[in-house]
PDB file of N, CA and C in Angstrom:
ATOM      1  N   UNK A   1     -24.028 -20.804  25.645  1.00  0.00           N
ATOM      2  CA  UNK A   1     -24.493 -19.640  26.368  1.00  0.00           C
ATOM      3  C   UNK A   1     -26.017 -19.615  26.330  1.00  0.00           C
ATOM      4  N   UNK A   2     -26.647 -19.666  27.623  1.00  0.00           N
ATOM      5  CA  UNK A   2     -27.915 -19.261  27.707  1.00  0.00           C
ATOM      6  C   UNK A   2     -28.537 -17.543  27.461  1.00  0.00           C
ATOM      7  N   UNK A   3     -29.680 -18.188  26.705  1.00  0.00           N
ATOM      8  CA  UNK A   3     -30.079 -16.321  26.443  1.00  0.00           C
ATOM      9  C   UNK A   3     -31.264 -16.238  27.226  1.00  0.00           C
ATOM     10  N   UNK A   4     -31.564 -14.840  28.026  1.00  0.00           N
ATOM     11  CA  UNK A   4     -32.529 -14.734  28.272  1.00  0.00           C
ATOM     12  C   UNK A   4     -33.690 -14.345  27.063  1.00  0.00           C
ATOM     13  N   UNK A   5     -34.701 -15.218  26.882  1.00  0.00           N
ATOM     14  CA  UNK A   5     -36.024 -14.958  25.948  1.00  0.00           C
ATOM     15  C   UNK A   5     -37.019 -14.387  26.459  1.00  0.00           C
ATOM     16  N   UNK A   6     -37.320 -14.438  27.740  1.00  0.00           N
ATOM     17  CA  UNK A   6     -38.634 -13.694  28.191  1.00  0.00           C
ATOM     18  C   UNK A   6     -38.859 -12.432  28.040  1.00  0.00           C
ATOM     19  N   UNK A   7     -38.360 -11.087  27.619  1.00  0.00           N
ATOM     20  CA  UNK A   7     -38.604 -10.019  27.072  1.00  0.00           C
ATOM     21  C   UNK A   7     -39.074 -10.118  25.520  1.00  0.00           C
ATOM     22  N   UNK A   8     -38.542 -11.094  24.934  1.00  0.00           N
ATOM     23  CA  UNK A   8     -38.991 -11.260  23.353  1.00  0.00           C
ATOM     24  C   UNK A   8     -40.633 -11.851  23.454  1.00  0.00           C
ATOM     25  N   UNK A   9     -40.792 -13.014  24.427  1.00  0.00           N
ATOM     26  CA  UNK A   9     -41.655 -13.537  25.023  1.00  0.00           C
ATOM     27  C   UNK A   9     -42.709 -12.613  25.610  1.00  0.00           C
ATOM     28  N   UNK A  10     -42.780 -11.651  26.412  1.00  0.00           N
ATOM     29  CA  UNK A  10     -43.473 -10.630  27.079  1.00  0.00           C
ATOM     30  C   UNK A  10     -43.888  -9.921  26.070  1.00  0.00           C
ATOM     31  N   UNK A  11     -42.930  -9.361  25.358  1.00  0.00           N
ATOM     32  CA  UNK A  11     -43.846  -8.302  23.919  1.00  0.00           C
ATOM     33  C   UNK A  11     -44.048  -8.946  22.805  1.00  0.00           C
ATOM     34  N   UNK A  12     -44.099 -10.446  22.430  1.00  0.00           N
ATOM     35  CA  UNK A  12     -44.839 -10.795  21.613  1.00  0.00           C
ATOM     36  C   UNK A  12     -46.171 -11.595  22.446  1.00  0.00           C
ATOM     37  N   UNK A  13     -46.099 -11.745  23.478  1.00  0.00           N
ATOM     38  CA  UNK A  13     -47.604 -12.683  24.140  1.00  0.00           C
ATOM     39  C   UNK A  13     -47.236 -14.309  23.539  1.00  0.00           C
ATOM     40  N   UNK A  14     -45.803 -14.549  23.292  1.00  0.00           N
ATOM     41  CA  UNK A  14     -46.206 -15.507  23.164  1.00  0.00           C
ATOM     42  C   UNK A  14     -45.657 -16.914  23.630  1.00  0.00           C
ATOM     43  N   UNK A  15     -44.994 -17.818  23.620  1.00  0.00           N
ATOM     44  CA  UNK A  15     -44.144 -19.008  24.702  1.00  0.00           C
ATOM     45  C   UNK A  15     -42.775 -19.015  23.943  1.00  0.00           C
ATOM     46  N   UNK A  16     -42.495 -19.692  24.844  1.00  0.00           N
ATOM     47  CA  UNK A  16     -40.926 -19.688  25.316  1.00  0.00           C
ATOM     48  C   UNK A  16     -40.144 -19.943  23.796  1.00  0.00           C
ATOM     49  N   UNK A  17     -40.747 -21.127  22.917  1.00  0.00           N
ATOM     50  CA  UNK A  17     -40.499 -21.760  22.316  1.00  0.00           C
ATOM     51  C   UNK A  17     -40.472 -21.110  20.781  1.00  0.00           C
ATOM     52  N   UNK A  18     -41.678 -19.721  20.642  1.00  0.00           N
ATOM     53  CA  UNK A  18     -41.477 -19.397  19.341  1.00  0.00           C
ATOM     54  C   UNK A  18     -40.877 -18.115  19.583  1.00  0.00           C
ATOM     55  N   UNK A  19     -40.177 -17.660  21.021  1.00  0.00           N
ATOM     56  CA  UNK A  19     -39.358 -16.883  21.378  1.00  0.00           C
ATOM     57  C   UNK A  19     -37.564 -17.286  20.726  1.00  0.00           C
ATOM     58  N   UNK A  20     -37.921 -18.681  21.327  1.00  0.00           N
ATOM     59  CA  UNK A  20     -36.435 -19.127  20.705  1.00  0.00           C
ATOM     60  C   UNK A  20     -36.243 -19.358  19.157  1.00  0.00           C
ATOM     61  N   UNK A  21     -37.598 -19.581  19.020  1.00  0.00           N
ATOM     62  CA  UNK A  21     -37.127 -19.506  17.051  1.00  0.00           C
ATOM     63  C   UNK A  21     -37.213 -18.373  16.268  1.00  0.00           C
ATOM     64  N   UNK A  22     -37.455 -17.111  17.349  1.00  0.00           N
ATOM     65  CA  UNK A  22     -36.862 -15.905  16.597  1.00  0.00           C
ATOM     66  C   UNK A  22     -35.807 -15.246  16.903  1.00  0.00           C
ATOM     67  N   UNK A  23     -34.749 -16.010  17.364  1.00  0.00           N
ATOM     68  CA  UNK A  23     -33.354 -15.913  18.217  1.00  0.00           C
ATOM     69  C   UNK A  23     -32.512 -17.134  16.956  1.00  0.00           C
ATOM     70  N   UNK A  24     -33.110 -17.848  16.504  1.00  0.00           N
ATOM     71  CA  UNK A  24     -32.638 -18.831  15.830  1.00  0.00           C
ATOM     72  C   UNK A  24     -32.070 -20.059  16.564  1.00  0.00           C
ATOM     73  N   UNK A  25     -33.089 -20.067  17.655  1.00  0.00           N
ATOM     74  CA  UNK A  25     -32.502 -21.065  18.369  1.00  0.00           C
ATOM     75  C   UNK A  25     -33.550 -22.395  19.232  1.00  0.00           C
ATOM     76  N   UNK A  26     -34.102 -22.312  18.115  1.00  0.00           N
ATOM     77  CA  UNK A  26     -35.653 -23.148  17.826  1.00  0.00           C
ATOM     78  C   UNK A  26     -35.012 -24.380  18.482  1.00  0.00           C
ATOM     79  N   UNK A  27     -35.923 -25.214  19.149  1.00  0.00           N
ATOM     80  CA  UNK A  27     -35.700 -27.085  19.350  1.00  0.00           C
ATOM     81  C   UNK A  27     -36.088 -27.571  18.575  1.00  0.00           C
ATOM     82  N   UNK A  28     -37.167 -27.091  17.810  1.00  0.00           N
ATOM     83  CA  UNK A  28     -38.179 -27.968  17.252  1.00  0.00           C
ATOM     84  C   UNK A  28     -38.221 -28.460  16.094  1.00  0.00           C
ATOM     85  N   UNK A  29     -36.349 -28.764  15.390  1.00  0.00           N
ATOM     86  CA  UNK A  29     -36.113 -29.254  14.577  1.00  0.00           C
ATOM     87  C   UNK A  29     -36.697 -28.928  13.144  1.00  0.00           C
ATOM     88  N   UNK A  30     -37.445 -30.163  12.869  1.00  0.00           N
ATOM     89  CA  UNK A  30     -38.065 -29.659  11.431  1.00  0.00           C
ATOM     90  C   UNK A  30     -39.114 -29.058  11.292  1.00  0.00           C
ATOM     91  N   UNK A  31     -39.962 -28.324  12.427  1.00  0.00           N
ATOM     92  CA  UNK A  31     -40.855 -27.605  12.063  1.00  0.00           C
ATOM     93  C   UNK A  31     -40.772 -26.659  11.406  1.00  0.00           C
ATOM     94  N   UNK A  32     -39.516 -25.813  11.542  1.00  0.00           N
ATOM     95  CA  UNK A  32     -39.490 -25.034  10.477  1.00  0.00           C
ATOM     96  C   UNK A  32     -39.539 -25.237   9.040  1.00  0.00           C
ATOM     97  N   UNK A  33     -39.159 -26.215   8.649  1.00  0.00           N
ATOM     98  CA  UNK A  33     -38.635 -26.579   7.450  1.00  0.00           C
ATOM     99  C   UNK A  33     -40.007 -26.802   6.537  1.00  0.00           C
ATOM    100  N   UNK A  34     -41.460 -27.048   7.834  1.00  0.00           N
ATOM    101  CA  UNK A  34     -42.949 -27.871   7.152  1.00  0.00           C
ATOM    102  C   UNK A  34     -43.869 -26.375   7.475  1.00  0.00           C
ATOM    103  N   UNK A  35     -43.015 -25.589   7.698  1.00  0.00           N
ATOM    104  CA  UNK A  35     -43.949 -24.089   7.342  1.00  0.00           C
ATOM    105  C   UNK A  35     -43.786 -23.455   6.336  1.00  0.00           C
ATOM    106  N   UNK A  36     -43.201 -23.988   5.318  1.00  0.00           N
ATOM    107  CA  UNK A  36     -43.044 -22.687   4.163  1.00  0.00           C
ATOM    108  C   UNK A  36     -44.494 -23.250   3.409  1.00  0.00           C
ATOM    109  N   UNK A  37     -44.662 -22.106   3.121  1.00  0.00           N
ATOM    110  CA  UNK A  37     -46.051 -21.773   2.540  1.00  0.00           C
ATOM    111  C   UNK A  37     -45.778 -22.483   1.111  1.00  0.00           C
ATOM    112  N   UNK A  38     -47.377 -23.016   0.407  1.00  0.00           N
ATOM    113  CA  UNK A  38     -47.240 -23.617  -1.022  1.00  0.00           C
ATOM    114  C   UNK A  38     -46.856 -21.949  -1.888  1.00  0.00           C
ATOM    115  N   UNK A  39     -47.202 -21.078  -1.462  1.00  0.00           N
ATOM    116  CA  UNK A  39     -46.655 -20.000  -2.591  1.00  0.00           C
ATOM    117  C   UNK A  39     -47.250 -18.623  -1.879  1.00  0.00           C
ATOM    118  N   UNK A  40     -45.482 -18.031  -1.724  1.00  0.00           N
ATOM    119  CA  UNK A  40     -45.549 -16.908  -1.075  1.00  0.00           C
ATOM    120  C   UNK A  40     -46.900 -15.594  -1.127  1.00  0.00           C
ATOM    121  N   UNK A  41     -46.694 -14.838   0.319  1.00  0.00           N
ATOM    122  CA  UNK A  41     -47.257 -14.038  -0.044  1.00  0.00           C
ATOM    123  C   UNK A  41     -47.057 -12.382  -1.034  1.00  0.00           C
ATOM    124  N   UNK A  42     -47.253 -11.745  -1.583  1.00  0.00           N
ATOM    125  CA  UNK A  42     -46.519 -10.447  -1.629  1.00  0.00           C
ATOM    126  C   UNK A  42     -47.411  -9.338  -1.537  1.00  0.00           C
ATOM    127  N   UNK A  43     -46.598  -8.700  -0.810  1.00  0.00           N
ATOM    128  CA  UNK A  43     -46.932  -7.044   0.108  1.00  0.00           C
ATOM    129  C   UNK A  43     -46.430  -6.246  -0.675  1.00  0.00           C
ATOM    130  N   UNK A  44     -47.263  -4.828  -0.917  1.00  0.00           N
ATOM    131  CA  UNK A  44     -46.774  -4.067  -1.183  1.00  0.00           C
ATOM    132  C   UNK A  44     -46.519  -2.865  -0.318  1.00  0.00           C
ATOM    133  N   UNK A  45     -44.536  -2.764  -0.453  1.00  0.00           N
ATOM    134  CA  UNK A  45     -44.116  -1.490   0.491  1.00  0.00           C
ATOM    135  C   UNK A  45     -44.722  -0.105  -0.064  1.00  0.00           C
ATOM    136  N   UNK A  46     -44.719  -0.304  -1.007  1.00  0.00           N
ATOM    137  CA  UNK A  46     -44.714   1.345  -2.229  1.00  0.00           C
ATOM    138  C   UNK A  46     -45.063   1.109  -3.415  1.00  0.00           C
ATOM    139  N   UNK A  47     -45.297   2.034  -4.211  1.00  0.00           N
ATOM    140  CA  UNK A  47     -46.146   1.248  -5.830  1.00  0.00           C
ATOM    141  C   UNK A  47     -44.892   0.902  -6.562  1.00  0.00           C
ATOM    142  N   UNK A  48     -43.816   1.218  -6.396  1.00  0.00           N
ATOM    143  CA  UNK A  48     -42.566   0.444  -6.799  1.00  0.00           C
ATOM    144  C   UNK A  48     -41.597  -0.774  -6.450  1.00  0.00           C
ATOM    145  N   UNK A  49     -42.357  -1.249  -4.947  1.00  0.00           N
ATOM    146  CA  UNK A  49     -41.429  -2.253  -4.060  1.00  0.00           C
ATOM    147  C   UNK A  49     -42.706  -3.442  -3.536  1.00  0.00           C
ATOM    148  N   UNK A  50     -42.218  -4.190  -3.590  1.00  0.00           N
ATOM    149  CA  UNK A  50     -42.892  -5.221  -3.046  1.00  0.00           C
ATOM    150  C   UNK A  50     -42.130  -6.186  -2.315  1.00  0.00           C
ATOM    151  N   UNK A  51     -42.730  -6.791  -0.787  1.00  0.00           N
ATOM    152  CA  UNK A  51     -41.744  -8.067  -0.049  1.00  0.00           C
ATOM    153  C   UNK A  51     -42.385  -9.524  -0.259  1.00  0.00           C
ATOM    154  N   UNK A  52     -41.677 -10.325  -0.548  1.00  0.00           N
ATOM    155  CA  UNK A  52     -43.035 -11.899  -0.407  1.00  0.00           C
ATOM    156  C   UNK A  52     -42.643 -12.016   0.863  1.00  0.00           C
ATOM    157  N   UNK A  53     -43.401 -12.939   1.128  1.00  0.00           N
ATOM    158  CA  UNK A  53     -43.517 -13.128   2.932  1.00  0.00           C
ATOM    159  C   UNK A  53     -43.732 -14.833   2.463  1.00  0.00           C
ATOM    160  N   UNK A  54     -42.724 -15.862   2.743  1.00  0.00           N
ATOM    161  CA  UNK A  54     -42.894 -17.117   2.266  1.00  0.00           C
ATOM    162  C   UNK A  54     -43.305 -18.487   3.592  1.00  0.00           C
ATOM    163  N   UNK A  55     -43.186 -17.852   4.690  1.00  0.00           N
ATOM    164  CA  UNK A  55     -44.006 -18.565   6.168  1.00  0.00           C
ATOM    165  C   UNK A  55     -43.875 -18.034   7.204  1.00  0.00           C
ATOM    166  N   UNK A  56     -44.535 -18.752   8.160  1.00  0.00           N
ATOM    167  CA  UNK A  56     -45.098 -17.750   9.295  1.00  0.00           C
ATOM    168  C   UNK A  56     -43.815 -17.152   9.964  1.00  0.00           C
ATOM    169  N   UNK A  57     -42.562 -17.690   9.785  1.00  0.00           N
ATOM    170  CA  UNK A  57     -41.785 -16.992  10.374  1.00  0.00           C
ATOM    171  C   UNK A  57     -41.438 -15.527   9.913  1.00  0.00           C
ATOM    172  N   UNK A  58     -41.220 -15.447   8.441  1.00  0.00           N
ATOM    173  CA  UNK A  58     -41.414 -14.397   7.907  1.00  0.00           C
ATOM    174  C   UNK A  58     -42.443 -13.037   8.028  1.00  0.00           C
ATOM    175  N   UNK A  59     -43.329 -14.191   8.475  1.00  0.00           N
ATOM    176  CA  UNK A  59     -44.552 -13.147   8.575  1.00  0.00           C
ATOM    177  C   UNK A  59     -44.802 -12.402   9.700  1.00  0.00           C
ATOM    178  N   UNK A  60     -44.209 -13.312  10.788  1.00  0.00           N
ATOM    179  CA  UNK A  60     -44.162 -12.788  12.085  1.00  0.00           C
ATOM    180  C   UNK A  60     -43.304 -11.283  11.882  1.00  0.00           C
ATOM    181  N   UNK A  61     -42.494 -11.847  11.932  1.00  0.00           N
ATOM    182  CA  UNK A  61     -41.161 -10.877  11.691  1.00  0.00           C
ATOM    183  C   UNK A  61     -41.582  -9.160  10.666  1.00  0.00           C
ATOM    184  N   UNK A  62     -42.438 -10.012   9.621  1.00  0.00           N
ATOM    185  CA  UNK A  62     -43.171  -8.417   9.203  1.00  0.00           C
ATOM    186  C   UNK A  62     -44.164  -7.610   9.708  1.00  0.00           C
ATOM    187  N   UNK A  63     -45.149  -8.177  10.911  1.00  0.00           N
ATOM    188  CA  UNK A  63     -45.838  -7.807  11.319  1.00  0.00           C
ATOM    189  C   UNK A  63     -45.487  -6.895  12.431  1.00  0.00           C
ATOM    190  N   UNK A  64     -44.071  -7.305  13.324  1.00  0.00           N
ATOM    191  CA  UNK A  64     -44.034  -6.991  14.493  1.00  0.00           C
ATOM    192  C   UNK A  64     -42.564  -6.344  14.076  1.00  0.00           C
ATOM    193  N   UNK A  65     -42.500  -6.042  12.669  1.00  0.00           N
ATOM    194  CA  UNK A  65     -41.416  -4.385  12.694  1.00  0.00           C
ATOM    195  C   UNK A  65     -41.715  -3.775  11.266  1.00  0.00           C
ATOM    196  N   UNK A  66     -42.456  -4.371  10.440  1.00  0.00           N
ATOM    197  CA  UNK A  66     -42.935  -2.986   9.572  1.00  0.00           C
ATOM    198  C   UNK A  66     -44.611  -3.013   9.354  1.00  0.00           C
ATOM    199  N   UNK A  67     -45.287  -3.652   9.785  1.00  0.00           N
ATOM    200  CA  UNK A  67     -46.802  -3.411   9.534  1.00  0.00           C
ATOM    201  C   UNK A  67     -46.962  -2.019   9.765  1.00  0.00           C
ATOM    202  N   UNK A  68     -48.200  -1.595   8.576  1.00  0.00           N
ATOM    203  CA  UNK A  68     -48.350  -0.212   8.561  1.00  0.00           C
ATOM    204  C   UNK A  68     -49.522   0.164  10.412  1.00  0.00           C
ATOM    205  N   UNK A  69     -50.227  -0.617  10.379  1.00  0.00           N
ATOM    206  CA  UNK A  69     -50.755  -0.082  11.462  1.00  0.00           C
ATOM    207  C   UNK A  69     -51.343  -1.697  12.199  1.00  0.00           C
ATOM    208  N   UNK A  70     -50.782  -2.009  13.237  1.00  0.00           N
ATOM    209  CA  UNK A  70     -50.171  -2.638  14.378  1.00  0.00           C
ATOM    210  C   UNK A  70     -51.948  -2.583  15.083  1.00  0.00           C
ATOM    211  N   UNK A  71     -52.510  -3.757  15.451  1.00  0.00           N
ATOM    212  CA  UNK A  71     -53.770  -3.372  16.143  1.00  0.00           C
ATOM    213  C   UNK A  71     -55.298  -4.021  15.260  1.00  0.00           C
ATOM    214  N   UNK A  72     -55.989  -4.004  15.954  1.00  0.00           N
ATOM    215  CA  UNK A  72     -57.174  -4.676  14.967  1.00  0.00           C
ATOM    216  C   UNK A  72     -57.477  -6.234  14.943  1.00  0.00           C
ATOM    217  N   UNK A  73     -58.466  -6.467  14.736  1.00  0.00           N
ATOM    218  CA  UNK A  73     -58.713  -8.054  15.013  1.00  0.00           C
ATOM    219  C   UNK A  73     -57.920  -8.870  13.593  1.00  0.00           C
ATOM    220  N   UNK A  74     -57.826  -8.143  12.860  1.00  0.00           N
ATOM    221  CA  UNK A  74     -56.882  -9.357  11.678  1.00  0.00           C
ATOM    222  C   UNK A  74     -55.460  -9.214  12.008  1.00  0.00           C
ATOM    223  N   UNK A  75     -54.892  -8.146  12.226  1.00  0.00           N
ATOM    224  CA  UNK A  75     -53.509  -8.391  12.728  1.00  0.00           C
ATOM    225  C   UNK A  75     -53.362  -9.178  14.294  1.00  0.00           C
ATOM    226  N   UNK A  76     -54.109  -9.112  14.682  1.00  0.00           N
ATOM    227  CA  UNK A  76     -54.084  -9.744  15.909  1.00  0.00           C
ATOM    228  C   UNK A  76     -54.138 -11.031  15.622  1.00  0.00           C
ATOM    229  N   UNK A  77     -55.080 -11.699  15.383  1.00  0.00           N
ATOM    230  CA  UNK A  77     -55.654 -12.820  14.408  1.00  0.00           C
ATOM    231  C   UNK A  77     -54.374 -13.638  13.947  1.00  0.00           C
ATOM    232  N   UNK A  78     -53.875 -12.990  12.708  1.00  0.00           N
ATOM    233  CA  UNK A  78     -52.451 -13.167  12.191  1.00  0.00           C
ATOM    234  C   UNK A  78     -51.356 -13.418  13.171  1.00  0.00           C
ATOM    235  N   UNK A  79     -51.057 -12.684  13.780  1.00  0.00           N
ATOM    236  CA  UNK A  79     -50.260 -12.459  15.051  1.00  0.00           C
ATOM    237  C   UNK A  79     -50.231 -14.090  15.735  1.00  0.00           C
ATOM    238  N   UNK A  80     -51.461 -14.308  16.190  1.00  0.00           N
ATOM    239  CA  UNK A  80     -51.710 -15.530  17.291  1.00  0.00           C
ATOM    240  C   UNK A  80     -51.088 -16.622  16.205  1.00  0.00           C
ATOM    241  N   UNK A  81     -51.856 -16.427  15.110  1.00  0.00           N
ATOM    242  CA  UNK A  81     -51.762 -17.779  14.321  1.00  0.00           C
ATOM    243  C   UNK A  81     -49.919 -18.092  13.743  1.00  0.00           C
ATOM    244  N   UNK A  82     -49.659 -17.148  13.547  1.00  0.00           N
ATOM    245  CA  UNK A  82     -48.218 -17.263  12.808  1.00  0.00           C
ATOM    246  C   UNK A  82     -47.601 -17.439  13.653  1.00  0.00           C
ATOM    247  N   UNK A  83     -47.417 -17.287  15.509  1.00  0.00           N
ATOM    248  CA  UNK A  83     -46.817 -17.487  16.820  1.00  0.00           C
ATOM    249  C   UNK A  83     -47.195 -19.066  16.336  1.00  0.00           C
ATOM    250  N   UNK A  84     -48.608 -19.565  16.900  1.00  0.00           N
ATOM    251  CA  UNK A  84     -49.027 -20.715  17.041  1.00  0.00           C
ATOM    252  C   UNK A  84     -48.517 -21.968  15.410  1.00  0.00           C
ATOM    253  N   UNK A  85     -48.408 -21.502  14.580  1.00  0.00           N
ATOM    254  CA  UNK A  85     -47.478 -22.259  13.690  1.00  0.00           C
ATOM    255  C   UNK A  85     -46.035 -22.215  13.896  1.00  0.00           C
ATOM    256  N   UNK A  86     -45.503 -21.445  13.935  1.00  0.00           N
ATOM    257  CA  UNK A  86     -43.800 -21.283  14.639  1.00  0.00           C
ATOM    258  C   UNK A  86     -43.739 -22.451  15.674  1.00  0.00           C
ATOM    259  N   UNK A  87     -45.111 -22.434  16.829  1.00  0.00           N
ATOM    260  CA  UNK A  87     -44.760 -23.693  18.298  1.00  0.00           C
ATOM    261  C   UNK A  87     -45.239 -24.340  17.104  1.00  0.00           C
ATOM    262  N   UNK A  88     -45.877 -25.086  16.394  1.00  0.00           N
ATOM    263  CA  UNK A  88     -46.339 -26.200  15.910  1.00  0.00           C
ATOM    264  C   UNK A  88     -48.203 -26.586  16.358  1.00  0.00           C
ATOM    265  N   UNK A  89     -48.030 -25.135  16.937  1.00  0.00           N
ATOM    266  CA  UNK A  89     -49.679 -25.798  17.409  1.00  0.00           C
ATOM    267  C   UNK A  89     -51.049 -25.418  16.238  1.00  0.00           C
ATOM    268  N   UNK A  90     -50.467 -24.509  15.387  1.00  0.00           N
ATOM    269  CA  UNK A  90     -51.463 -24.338  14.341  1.00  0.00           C
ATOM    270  C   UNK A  90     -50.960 -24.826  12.733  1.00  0.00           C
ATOM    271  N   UNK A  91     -51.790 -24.884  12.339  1.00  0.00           N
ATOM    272  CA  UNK A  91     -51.492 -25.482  10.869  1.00  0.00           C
ATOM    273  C   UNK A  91     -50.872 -24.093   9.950  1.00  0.00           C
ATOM    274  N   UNK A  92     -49.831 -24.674   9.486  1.00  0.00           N
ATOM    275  CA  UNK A  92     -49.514 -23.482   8.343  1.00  0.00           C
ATOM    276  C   UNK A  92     -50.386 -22.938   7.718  1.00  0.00           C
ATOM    277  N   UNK A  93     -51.321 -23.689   6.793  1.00  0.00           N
ATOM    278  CA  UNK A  93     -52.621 -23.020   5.819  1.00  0.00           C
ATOM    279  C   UNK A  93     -53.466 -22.145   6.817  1.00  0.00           C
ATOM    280  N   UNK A  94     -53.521 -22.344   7.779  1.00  0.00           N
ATOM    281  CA  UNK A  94     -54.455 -21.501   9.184  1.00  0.00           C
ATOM    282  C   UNK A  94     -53.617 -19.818   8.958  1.00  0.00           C
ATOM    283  N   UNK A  95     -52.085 -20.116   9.175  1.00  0.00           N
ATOM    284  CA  UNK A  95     -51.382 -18.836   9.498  1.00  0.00           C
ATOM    285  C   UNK A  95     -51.510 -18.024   8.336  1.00  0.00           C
ATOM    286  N   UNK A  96     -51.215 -19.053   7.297  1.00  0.00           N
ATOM    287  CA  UNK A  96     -51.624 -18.328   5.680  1.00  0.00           C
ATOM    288  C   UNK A  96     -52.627 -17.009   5.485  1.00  0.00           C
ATOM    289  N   UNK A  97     -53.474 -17.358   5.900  1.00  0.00           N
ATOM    290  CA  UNK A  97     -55.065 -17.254   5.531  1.00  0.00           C
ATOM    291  C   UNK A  97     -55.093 -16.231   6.777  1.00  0.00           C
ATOM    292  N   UNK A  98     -54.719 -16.514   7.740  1.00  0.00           N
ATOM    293  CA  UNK A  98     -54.879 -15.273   8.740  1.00  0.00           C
ATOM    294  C   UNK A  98     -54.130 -13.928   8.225  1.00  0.00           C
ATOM    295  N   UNK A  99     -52.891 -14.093   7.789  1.00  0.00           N
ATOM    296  CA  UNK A  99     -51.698 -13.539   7.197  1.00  0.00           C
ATOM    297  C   UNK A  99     -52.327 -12.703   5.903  1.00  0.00           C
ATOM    298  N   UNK A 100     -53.148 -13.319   5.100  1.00  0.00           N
ATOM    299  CA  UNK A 100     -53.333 -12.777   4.172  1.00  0.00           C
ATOM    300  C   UNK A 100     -54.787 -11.636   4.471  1.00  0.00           C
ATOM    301  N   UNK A 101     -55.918 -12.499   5.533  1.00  0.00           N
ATOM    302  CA  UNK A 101     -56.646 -11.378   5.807  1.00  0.00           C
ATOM    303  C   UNK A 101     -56.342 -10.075   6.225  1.00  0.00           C
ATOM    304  N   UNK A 102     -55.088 -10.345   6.781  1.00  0.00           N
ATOM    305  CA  UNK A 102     -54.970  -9.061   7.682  1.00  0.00           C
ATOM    306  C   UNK A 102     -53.756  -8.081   6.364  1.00  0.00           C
ATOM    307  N   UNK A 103     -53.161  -8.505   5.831  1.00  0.00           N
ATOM    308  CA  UNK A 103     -52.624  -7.822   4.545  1.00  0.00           C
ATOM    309  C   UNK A 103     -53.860  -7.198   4.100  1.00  0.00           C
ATOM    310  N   UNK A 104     -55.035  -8.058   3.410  1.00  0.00           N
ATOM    311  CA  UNK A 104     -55.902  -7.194   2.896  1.00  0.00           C
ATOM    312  C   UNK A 104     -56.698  -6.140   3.722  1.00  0.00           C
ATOM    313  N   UNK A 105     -56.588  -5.925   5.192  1.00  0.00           N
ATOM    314  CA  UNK A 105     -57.405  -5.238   5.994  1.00  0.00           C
ATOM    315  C   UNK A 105     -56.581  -4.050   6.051  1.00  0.00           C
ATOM    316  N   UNK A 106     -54.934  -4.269   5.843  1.00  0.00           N
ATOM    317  CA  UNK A 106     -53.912  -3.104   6.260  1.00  0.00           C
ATOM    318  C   UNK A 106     -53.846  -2.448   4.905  1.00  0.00           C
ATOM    319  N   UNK A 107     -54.368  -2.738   3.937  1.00  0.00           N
ATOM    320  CA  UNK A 107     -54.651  -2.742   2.015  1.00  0.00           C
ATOM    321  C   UNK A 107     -53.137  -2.750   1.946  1.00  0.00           C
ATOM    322  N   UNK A 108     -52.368  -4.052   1.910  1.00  0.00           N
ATOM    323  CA  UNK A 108     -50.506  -4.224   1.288  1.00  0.00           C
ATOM    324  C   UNK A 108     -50.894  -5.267   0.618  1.00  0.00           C
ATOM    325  N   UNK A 109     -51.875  -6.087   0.443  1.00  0.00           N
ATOM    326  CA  UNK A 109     -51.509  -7.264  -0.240  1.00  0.00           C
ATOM    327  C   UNK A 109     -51.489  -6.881  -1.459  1.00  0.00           C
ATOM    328  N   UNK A 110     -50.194  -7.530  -2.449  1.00  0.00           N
ATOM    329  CA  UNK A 110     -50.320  -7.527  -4.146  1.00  0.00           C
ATOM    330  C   UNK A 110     -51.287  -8.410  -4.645  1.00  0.00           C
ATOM    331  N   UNK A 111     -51.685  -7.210  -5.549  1.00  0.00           N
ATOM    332  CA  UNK A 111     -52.984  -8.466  -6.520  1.00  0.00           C
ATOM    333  C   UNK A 111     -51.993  -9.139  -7.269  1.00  0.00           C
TER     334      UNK A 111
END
């Protein structure tokens, strides 16, 4: 069964391809497998809860349904880069590092 992706595609800005790997229905074989981060990130929900966020897929996925406030050049930043590692066009350590600026800009990252 074919799915339509272009609405997932339209509200994330981003291609076809890291549309389908948040459907779980990626082509791109082992790319997923060469994004997990050397050592997760962790967010804090509340001074009692914390999430790790362990690659860009993860990260995507936290940005674009619980980030506290959505907007700004580091979530944006983050945003592009963690899309662009999902296609394979950016380097994981890139998405990392975007990922983590923008944690510290939204103040969730755990020390």
């Amino acid at each position: 069964m074919k799915v339509d992706l272009s609405p997932i595609a339209e509200i994330c800005g981003t291609s076809g391809s890291a549309a389908y790997f948040f459907c779980g229905q990626h082509a791109g074989g082992d790319k997923m497998s060469s994004d997990l981060w050397d050592k997760p990130i962790e967010l804090m929900i509340d001074s009692d809860h914390f999430r790790s966020v362990a690659n860009s897929r993860d990260a995507i996925a936290y940005l674009m349904s619980s980030w506290p406030t959505k907007g700004g050049k580091s979530f944006s930043a983050a945003r592009r880069a963690c899309l662009g590692a999902i296609d394979g066009k950016v380097d994981s350590a890139t998405a990392k590092r975007a990922f983590i600026r923008a944690a510290m800009e939204a103040g969730i990252l755990r020390p």
